[in-house]
C-alpha atoms as a PDB file:
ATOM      1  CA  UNK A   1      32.878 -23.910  22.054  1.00  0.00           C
ATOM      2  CA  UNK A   2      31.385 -20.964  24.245  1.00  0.00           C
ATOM      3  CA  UNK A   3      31.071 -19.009  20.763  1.00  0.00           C
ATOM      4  CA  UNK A   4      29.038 -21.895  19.451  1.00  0.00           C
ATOM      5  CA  UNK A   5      26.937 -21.804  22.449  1.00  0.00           C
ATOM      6  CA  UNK A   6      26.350 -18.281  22.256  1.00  0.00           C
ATOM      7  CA  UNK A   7      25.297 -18.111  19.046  1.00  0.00           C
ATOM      8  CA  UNK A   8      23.004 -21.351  19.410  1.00  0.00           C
ATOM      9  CA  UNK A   9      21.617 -19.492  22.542  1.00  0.00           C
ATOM     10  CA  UNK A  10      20.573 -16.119  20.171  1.00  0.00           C
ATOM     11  CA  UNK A  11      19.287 -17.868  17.672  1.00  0.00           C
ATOM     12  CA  UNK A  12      17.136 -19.758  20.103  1.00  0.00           C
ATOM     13  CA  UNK A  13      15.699 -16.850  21.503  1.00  0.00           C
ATOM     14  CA  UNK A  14      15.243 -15.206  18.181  1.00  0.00           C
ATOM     15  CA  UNK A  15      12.873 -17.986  16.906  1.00  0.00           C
ATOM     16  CA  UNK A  16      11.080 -17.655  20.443  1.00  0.00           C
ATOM     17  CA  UNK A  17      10.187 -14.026  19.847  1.00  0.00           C
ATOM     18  CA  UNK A  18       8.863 -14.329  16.713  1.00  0.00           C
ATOM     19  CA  UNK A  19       6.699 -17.310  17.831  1.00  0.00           C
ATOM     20  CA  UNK A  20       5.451 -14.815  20.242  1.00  0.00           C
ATOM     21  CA  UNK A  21       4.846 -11.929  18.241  1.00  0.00           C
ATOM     22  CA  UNK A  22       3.532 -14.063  15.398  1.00  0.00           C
ATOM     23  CA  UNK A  23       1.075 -15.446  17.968  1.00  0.00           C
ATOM     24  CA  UNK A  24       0.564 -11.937  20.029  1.00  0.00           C
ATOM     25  CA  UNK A  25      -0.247 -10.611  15.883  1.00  0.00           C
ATOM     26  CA  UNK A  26      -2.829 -13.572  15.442  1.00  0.00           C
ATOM     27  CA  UNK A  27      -4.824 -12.479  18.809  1.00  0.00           C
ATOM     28  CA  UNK A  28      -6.830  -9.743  20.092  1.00  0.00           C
ATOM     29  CA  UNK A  29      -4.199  -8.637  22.316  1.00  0.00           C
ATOM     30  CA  UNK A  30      -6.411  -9.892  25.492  1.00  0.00           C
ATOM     31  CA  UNK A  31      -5.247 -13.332  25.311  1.00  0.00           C
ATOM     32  CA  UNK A  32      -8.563 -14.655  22.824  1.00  0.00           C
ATOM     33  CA  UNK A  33      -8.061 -15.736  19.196  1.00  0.00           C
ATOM     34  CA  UNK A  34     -10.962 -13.917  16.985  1.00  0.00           C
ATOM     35  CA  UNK A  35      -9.754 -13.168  13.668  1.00  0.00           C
ATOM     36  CA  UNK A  36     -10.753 -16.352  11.921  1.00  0.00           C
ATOM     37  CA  UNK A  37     -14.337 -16.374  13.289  1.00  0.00           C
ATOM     38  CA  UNK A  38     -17.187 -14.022  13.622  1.00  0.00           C
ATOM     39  CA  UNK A  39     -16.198  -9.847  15.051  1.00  0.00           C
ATOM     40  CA  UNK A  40     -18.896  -7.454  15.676  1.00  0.00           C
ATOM     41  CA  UNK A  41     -17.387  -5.997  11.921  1.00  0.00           C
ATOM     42  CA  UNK A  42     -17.972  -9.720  10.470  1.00  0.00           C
ATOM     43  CA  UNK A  43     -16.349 -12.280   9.415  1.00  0.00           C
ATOM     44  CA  UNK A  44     -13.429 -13.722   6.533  1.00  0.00           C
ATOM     45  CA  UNK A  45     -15.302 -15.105   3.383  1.00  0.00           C
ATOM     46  CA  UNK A  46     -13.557 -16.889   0.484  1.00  0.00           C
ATOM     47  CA  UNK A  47     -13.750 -15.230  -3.256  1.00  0.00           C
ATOM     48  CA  UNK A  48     -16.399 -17.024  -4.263  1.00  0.00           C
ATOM     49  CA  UNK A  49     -18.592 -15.522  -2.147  1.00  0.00           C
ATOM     50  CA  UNK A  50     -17.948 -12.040  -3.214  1.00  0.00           C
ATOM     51  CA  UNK A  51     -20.814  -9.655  -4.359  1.00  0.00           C
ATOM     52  CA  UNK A  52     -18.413  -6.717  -5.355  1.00  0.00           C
ATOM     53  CA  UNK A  53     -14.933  -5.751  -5.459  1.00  0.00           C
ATOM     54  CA  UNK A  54     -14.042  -2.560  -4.000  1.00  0.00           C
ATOM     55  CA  UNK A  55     -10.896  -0.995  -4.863  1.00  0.00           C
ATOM     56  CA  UNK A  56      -9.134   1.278  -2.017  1.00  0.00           C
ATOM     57  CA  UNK A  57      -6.105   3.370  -2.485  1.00  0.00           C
ATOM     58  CA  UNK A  58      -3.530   4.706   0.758  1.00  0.00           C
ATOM     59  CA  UNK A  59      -1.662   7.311   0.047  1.00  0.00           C
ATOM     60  CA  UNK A  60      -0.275  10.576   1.364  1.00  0.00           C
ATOM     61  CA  UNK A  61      -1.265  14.002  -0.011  1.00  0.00           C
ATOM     62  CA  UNK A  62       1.411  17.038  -0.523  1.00  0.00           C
ATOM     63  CA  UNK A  63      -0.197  18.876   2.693  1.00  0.00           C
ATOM     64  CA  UNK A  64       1.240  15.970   4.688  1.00  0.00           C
ATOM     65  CA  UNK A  65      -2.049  13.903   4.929  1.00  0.00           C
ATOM     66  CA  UNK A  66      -2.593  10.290   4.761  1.00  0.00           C
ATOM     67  CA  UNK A  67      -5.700   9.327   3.405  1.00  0.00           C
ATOM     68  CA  UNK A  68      -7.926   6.488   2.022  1.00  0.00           C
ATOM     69  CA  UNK A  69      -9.724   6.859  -1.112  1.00  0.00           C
ATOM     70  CA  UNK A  70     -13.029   6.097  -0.862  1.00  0.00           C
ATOM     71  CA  UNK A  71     -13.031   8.155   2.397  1.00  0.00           C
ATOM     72  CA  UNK A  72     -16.108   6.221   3.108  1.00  0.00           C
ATOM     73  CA  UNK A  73     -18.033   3.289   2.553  1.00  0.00           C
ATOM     74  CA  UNK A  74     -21.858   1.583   2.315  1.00  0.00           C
ATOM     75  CA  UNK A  75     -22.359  -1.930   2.332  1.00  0.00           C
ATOM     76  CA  UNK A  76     -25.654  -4.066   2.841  1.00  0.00           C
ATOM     77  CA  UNK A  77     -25.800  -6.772   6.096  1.00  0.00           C
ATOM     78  CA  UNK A  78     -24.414  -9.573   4.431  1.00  0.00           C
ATOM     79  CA  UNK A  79     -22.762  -8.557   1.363  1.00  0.00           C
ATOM     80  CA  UNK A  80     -19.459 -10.487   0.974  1.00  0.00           C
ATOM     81  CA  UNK A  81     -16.580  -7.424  -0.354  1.00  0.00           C
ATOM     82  CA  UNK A  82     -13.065  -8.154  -1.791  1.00  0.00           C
ATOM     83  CA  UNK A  83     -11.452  -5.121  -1.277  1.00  0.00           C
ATOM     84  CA  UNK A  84      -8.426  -4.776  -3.256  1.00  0.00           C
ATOM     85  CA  UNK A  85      -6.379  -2.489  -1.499  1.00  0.00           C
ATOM     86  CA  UNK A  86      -3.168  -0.843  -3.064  1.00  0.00           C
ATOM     87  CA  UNK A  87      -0.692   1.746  -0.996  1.00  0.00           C
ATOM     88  CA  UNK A  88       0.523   4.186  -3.714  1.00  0.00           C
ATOM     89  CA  UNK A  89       2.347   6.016  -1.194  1.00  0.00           C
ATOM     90  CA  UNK A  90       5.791   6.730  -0.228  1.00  0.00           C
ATOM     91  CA  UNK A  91       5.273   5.256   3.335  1.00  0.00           C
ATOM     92  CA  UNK A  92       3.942   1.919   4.461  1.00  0.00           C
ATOM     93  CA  UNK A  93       0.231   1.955   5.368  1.00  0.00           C
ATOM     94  CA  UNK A  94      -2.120  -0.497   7.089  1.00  0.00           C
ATOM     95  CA  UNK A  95      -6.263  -1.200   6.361  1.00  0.00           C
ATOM     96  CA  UNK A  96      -7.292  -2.385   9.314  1.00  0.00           C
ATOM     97  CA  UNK A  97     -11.226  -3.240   9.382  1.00  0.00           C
ATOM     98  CA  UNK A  98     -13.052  -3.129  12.637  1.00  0.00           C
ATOM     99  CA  UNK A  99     -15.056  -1.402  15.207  1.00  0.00           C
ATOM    100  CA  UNK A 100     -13.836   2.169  16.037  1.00  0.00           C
ATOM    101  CA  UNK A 101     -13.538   1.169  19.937  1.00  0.00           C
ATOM    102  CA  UNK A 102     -11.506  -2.181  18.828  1.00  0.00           C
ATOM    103  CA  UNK A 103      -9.481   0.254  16.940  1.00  0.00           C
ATOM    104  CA  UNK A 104      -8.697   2.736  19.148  1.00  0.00           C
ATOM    105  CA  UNK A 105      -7.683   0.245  22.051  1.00  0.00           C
ATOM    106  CA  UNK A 106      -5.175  -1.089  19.228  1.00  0.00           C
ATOM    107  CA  UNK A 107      -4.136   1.819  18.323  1.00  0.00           C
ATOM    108  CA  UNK A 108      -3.007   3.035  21.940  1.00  0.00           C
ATOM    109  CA  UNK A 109      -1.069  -0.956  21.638  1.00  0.00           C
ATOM    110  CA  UNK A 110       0.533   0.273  18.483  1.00  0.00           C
ATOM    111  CA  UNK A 111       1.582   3.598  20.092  1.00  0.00           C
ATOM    112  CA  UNK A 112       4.196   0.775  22.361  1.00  0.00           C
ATOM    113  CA  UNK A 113       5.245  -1.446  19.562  1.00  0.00           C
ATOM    114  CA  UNK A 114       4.709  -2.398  16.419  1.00  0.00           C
ATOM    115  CA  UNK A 115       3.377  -4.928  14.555  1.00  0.00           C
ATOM    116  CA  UNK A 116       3.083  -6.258  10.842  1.00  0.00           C
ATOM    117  CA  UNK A 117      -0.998  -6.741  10.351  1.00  0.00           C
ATOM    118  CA  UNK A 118      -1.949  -9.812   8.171  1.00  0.00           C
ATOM    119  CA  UNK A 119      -5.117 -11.060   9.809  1.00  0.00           C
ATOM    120  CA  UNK A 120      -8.509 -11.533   7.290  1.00  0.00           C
ATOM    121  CA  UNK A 121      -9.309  -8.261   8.747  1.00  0.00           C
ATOM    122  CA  UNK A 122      -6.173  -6.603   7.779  1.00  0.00           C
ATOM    123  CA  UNK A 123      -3.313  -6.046   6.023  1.00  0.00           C
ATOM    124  CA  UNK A 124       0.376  -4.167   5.698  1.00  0.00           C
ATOM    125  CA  UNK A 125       1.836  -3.180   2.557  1.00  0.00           C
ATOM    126  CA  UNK A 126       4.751  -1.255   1.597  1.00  0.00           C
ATOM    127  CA  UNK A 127       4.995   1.358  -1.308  1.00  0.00           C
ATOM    128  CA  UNK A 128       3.634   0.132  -4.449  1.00  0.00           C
ATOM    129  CA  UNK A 129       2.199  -2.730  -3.307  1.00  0.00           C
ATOM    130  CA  UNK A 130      -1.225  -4.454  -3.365  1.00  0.00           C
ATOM    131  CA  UNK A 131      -3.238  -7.016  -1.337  1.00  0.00           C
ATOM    132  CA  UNK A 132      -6.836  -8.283  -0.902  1.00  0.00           C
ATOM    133  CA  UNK A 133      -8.948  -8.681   1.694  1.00  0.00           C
ATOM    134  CA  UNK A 134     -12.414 -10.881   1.452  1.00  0.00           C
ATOM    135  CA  UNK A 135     -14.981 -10.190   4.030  1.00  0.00           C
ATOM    136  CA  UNK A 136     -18.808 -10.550   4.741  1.00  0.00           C
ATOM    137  CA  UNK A 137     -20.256  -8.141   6.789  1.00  0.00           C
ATOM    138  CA  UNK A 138     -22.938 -10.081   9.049  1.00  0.00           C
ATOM    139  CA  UNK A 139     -24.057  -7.294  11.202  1.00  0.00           C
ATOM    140  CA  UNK A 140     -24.969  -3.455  10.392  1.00  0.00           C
ATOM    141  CA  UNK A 141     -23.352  -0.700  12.198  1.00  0.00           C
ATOM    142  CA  UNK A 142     -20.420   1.856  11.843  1.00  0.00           C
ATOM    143  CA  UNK A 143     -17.114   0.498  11.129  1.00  0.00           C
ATOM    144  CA  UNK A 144     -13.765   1.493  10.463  1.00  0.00           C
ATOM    145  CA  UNK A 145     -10.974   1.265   8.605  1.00  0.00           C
ATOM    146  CA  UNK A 146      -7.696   2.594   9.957  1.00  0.00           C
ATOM    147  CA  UNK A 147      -4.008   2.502   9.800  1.00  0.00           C
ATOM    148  CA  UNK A 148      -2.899   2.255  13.233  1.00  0.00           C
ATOM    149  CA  UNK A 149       1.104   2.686  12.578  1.00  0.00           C
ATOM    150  CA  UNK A 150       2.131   5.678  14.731  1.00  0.00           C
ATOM    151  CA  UNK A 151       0.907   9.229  13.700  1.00  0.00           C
ATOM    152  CA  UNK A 152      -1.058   7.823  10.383  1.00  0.00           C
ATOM    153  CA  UNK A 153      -4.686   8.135  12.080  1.00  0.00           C
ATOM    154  CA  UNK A 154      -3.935  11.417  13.561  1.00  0.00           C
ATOM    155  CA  UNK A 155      -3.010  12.463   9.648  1.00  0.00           C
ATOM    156  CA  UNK A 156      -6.601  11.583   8.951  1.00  0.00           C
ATOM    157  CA  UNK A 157      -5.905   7.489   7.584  1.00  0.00           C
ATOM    158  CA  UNK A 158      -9.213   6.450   8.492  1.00  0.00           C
ATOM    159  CA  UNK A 159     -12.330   5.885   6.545  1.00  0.00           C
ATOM    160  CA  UNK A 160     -16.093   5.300   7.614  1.00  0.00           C
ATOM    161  CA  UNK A 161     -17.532   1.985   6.879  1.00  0.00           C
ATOM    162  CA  UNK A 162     -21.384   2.122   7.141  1.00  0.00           C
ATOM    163  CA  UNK A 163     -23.193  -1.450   6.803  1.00  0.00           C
ATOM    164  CA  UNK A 164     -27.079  -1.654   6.855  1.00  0.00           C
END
């Protein structure tokens, strides 16, 4: 009876931290839901809204870089982009779209735990695998894509986004 209990009590509180990290990975860590509406980088569109595809590649090169390829990006205020985005490397990899501030505050997060990105602004992959993201950038600026999992930015996975 008390190893029934036990294990009922684990299991419990397993299922109560991933409702807490899957609703901590759905936020923008201060407590405010944003990724389904309008960010300073945009917004989520559907596919049949898209203009253009653009395909992006993560990798790592042999002098221990990790890199995104285009290492830059244009886009025009209100173009809707699929990016199809495929991690041919050996490690897992992140494209996370956004402002460079909004990414750097995450990234110091990221530095303390980590988290599995799957938000319409982002996405995780392992090796060899692909995903898509669909999104219409509303305002010009600089943007960013990043992977924020430990040591990846500082080995140069980042890429300018420029939208005018």
């Amino acid at each position: 009876m008390k190893k029934m209990f036990l294990t009922t009590a684990l299991i419990a509180a397993s299922g109560a931290a991933v409702i807490a990290e899957t609703s901590a990975a759905n936020s923008d860590h201060s407590g405010n839901e944003s990724h389904g509406e309008q960010m300073a980088v945009g917004m989520p569109g559907i596919h049949s809204q898209t203009v253009r595809t653009v395909k992006v590649t993560m990798t790592e090169t042999d002098d221990g870089k990790m890199i995104y390829t285009p290492s830059a990006m244009d886009f025009k205020q209100g173009e809707a982009i699929r990016f199809l985005v495929r991690n041919s490397g050996e490690l897992d990899h992140e494209f996370i779209l956004d402002t460079p501030g909004r990414n750097a505050m995450h990234k110091e997060i990221m530095a303390t735990r980590i988290e599995v990105h799957n938000t319409p602004n982002s996405i995780s992959l392992a090796p060899g695998k692909s995903g898509e993201i669909i999104w219409i950038f509303n305002n010009s600026g600089i943007f960013e894509v990043a992977c924020l999992i430990p040591g990846h930015y500082e080995s140069g996975m980042y890429a300018k986004v420029s939208v005018k």
